[in-house]
N, C-alpha and C. Protein backbone atom coordinates (compact mmCIF):
# COMPACT_ATOMS: atom_id res chain seq x y z
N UNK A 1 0.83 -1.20 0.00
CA UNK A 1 0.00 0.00 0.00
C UNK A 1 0.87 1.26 0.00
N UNK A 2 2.12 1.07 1.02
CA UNK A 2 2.69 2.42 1.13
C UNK A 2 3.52 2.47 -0.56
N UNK A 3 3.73 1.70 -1.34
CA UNK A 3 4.72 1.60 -1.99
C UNK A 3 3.78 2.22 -3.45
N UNK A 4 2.29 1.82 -3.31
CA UNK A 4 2.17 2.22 -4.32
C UNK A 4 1.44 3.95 -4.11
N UNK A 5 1.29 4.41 -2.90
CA UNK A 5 1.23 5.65 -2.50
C UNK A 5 2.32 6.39 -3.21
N UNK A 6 3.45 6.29 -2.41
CA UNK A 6 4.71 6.70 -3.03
C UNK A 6 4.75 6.93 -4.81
N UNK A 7 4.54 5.80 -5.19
CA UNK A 7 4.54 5.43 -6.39
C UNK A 7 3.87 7.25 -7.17
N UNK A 8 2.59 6.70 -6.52
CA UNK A 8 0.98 8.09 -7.25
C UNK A 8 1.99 9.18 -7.21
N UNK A 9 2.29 9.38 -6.11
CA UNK A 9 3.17 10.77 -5.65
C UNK A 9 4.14 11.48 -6.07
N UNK A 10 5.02 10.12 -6.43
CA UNK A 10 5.91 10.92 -7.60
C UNK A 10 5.39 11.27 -9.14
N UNK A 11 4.71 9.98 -9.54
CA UNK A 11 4.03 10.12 -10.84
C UNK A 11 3.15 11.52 -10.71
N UNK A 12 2.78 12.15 -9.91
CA UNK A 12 1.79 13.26 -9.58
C UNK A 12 2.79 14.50 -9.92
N UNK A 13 3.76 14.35 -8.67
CA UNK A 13 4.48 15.60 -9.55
C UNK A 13 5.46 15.85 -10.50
N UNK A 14 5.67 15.04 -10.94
CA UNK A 14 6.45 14.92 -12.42
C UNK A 14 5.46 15.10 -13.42
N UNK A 15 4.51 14.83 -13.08
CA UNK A 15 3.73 15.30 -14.35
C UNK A 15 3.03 16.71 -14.15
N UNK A 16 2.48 17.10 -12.51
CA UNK A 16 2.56 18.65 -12.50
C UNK A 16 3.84 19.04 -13.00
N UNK A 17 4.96 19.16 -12.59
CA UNK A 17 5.71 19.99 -13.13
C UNK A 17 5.64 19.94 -14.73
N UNK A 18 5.68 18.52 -15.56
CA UNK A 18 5.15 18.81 -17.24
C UNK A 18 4.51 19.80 -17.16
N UNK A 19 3.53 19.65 -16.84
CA UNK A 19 2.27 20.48 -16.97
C UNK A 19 2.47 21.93 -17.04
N UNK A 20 3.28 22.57 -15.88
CA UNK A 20 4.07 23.34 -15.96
C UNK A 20 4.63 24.02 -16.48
N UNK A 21 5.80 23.38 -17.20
CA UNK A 21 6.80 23.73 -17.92
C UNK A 21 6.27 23.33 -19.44
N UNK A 22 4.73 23.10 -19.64
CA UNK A 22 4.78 23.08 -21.43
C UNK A 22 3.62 24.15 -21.37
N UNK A 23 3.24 24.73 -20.22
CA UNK A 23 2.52 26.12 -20.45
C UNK A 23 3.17 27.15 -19.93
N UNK A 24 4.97 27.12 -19.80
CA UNK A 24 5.76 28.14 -20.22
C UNK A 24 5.91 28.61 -21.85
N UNK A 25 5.71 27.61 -22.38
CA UNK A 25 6.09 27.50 -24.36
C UNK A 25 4.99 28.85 -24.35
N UNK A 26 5.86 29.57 -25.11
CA UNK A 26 5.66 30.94 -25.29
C UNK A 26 4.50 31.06 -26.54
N UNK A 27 4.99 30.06 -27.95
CA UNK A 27 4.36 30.39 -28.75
C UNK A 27 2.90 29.26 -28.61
N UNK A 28 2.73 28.71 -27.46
CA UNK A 28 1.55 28.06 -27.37
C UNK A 28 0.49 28.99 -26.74
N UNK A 29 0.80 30.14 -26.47
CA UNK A 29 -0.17 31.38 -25.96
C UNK A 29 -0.21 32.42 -26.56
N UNK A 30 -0.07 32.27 -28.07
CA UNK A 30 -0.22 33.33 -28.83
C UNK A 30 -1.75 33.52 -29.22
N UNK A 31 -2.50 32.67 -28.97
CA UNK A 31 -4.01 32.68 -29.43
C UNK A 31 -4.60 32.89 -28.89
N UNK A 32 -6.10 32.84 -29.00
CA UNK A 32 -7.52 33.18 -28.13
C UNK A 32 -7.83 32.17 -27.34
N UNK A 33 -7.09 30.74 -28.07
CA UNK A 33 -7.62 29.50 -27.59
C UNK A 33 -6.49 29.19 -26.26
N UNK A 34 -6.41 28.52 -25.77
CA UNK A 34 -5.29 27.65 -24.89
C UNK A 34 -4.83 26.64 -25.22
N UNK A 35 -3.82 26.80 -26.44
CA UNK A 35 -3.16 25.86 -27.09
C UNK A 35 -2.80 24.47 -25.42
N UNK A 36 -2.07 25.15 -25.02
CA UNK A 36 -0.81 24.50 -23.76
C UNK A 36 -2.02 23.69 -23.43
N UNK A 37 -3.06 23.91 -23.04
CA UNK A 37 -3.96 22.92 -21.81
C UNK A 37 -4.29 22.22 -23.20
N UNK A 38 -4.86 22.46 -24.82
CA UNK A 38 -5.09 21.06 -25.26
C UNK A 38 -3.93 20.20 -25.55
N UNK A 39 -2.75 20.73 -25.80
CA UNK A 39 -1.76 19.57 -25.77
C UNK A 39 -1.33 19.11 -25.01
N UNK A 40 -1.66 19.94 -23.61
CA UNK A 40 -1.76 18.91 -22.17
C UNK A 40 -2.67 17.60 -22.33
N UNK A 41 -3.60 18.03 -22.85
CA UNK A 41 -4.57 16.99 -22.49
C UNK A 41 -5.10 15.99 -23.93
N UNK A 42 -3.79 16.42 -24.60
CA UNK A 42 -4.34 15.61 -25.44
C UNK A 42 -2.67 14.11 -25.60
N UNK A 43 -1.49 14.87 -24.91
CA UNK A 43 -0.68 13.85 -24.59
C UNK A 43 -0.83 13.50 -23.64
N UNK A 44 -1.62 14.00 -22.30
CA UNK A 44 -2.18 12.86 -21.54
C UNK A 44 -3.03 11.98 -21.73
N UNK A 45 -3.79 12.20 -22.75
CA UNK A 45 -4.88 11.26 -23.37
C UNK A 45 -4.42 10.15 -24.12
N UNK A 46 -2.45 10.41 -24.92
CA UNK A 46 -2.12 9.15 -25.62
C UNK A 46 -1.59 8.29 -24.65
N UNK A 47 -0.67 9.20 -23.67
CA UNK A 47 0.19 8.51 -22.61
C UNK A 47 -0.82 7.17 -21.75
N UNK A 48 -2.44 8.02 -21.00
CA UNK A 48 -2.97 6.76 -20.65
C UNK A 48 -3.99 6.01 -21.62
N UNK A 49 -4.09 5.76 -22.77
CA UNK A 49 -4.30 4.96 -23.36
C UNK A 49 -3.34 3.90 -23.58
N UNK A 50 -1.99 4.61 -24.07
CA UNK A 50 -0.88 3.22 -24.11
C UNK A 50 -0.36 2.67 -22.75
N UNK A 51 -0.42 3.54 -21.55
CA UNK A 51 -0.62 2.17 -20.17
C UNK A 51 -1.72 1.23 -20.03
N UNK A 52 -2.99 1.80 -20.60
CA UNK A 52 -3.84 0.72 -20.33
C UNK A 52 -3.56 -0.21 -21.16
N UNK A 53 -3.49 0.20 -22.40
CA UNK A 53 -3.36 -1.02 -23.36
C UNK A 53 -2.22 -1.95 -23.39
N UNK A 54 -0.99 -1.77 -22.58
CA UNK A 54 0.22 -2.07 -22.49
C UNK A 54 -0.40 -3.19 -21.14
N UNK A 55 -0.64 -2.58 -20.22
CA UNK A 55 -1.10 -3.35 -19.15
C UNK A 55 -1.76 -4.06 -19.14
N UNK A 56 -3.17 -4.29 -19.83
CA UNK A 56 -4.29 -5.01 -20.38
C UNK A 56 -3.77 -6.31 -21.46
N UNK A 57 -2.30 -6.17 -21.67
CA UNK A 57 -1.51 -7.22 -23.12
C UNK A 57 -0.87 -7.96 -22.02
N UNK A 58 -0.48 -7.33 -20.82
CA UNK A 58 0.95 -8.24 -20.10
C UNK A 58 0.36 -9.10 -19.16
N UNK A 59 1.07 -10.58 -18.59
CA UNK A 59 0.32 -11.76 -17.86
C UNK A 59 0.59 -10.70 -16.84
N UNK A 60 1.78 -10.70 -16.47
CA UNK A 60 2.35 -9.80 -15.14
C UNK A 60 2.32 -8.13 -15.14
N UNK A 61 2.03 -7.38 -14.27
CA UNK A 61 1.50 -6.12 -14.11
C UNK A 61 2.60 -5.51 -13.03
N UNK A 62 3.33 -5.09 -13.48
CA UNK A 62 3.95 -4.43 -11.86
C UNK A 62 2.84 -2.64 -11.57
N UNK A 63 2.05 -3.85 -10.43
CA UNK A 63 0.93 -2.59 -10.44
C UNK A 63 1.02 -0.78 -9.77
N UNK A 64 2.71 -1.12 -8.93
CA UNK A 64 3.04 0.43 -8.28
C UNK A 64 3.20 1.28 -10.14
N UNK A 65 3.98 0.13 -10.98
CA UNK A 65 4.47 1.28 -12.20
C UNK A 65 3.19 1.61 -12.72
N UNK A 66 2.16 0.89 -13.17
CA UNK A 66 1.00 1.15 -13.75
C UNK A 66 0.41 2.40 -12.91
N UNK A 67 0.42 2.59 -11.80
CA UNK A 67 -0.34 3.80 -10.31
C UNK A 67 0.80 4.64 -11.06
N UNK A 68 2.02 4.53 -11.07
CA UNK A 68 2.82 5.31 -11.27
C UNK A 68 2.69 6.46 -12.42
N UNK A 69 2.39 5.79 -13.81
CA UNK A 69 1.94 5.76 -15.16
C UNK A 69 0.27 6.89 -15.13
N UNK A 70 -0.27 5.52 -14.75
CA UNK A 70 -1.97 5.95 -15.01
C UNK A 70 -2.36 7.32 -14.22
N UNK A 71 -2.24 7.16 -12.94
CA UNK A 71 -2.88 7.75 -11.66
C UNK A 71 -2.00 9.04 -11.21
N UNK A 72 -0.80 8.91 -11.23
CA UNK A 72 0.49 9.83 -10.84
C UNK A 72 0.89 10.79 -12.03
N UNK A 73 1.34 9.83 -12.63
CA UNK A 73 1.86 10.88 -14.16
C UNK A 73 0.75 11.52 -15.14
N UNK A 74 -0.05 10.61 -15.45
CA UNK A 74 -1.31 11.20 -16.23
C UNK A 74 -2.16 12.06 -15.05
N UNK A 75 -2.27 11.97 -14.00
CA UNK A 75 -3.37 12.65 -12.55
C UNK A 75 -2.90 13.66 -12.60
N UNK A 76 -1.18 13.38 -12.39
CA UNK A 76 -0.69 14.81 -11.91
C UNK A 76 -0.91 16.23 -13.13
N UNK A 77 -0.30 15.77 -14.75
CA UNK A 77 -0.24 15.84 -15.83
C UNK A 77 -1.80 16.51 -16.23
N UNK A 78 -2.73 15.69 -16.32
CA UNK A 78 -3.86 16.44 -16.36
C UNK A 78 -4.89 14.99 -16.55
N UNK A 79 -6.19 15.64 -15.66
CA UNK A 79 -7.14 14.67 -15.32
C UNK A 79 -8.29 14.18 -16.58
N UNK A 80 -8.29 15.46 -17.61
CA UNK A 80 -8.83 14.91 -18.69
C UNK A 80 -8.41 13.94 -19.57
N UNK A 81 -7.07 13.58 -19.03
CA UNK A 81 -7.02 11.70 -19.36
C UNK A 81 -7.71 10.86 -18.88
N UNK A 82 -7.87 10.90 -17.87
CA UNK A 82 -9.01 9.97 -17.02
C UNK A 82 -10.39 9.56 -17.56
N UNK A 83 -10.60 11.27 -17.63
CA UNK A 83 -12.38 11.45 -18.14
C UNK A 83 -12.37 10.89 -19.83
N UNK A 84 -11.23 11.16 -20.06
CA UNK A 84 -11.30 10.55 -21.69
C UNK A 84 -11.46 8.98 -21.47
N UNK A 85 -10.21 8.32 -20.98
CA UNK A 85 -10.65 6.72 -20.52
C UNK A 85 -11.70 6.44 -20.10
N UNK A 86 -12.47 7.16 -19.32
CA UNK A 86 -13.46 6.25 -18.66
C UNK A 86 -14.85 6.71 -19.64
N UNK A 87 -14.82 7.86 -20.70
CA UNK A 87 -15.54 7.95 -21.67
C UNK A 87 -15.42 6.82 -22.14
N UNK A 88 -14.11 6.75 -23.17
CA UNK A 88 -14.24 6.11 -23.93
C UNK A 88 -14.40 4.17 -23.70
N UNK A 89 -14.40 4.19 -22.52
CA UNK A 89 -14.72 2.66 -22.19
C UNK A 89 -15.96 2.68 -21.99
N UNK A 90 -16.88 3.74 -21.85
CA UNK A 90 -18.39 3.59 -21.88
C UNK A 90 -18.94 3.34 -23.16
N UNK A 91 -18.05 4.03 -24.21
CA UNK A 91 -18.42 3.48 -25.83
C UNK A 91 -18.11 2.70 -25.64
N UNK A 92 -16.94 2.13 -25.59
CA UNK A 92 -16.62 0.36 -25.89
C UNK A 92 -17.02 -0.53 -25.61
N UNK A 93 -18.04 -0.03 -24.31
CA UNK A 93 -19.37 -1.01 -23.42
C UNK A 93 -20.90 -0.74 -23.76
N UNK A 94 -20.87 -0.20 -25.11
CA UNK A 94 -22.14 -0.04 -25.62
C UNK A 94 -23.40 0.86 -24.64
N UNK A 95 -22.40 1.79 -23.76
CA UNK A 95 -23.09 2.48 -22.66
C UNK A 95 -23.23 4.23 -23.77
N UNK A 96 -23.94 3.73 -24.40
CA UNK A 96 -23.89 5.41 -25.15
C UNK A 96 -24.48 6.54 -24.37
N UNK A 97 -25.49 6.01 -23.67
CA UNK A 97 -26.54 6.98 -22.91
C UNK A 97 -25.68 7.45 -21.65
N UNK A 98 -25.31 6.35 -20.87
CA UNK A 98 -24.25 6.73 -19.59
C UNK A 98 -22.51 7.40 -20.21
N UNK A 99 -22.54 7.34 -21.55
CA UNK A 99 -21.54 8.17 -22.43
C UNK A 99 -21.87 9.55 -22.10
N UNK A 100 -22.90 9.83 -22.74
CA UNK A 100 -23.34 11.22 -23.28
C UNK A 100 -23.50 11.69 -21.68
N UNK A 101 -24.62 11.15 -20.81
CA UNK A 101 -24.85 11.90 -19.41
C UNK A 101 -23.44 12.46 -18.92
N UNK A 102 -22.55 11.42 -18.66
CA UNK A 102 -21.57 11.72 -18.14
C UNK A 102 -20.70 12.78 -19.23
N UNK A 103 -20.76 12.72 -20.21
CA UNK A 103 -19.95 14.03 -21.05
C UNK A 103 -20.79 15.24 -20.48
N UNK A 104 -21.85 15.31 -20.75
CA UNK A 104 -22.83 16.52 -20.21
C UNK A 104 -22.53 17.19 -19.09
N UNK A 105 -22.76 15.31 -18.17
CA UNK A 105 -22.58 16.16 -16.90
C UNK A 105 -21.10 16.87 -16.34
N UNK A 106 -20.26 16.10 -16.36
CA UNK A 106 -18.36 16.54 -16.03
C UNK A 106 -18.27 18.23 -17.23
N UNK A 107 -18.74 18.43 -18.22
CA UNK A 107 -18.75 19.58 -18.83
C UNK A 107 -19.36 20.74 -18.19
N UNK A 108 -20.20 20.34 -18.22
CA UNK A 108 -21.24 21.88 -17.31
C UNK A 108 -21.18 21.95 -15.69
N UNK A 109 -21.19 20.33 -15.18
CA UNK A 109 -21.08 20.64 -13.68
C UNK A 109 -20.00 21.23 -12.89
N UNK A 110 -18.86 21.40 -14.09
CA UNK A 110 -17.20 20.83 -14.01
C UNK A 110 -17.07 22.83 -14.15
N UNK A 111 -17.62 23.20 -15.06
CA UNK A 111 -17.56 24.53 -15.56
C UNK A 111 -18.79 25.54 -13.80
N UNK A 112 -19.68 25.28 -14.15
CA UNK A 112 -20.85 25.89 -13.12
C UNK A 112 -19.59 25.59 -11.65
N UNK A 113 -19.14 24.83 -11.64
CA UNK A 113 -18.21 24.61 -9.84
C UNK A 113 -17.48 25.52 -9.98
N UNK A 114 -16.27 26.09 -11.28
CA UNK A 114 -15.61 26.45 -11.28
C UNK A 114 -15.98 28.26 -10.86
N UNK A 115 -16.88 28.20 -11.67
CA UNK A 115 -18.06 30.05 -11.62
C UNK A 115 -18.28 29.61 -10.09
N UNK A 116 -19.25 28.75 -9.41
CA UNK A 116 -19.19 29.16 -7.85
C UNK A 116 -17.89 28.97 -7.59
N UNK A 117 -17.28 28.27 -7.52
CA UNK A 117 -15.77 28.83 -6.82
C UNK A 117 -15.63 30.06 -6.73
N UNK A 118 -15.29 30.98 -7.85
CA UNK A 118 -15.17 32.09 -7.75
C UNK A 118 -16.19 32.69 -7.14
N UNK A 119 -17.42 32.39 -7.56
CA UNK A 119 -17.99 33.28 -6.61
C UNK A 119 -18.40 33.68 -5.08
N UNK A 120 -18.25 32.34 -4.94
CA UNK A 120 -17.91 31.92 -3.29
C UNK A 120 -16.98 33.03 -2.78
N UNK A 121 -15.52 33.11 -3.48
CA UNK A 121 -14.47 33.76 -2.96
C UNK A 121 -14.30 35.36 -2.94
N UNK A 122 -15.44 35.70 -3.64
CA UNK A 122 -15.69 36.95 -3.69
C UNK A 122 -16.28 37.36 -2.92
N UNK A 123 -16.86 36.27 -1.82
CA UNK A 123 -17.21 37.26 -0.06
C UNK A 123 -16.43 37.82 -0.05
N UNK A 124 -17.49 39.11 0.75
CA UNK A 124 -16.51 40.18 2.03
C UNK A 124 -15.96 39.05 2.66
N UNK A 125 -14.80 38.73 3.52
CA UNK A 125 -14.19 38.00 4.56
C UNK A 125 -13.60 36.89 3.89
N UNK A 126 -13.77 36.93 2.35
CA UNK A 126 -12.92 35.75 2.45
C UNK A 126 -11.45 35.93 2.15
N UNK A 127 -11.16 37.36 1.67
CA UNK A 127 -9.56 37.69 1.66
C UNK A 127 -8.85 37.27 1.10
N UNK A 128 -9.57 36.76 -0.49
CA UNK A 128 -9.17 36.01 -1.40
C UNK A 128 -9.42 37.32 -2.48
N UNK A 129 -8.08 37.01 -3.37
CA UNK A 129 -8.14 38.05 -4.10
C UNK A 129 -7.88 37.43 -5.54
């Protein structure tokens, strides 16, 4: 247990720091759009597809590297790898309806949290600026 803790932990911030350091790239913020966060999330989206599929081929699993991989490096890295996997295994399970809800819902509920966040913090007293 402790080993594959450890494991998440480093995989977590090695991939925050990616994360990081590829939305320093200067000419990925020349636009309207946010280049940096989709090629965040779109090489976290190849990275955990080829652990699962790598892991899902092998008899033996060394399961701290897979936590390491999946959960740590892609978690830390960015979480819309996750939401992409666990989309796209709802297509692959003929779950189209629990597809779409869940795209719907992680989109708007995901966005509306982010607006109360802020607006939460915009109490008098909360001394958040």
């Amino acid at each position: 247990m402790l080993i594959n803790c450890l494991a998440v932990g480093a995989g977590g911030f090695i991939g925050a720091v990616f994360r990081y350091l590829i939305g320093l790239i200067p000419f990925l913020n020349k636009w309207d759009i946010p280049f940096h966060t989709l090629i965040i999330n779109l090489i976290g989206a190849v990275i955990i597809g080829m652990v699962v599929r790598y892991a899902g081929s092998c008899d033996t699993v060394n399961t701290a590297a897979i936590l390491f991989l999946k959960v740590g490096l892609c978690g830390g890295f960015t979480t819309f790898s996750t939401f992409s996997l666990e989309s796209l295994e709802l297509l692959q399970n003929g779950k189209w309806f629990l597809f779409g809800l869940y795209a719907v819902l992680s989109l708007t509920l995901c966005i509306a949290g982010v607006w109360m966040g802020k607006w939460l913090a915009a109490f008098p007293g909360m001394n958040l600026k």
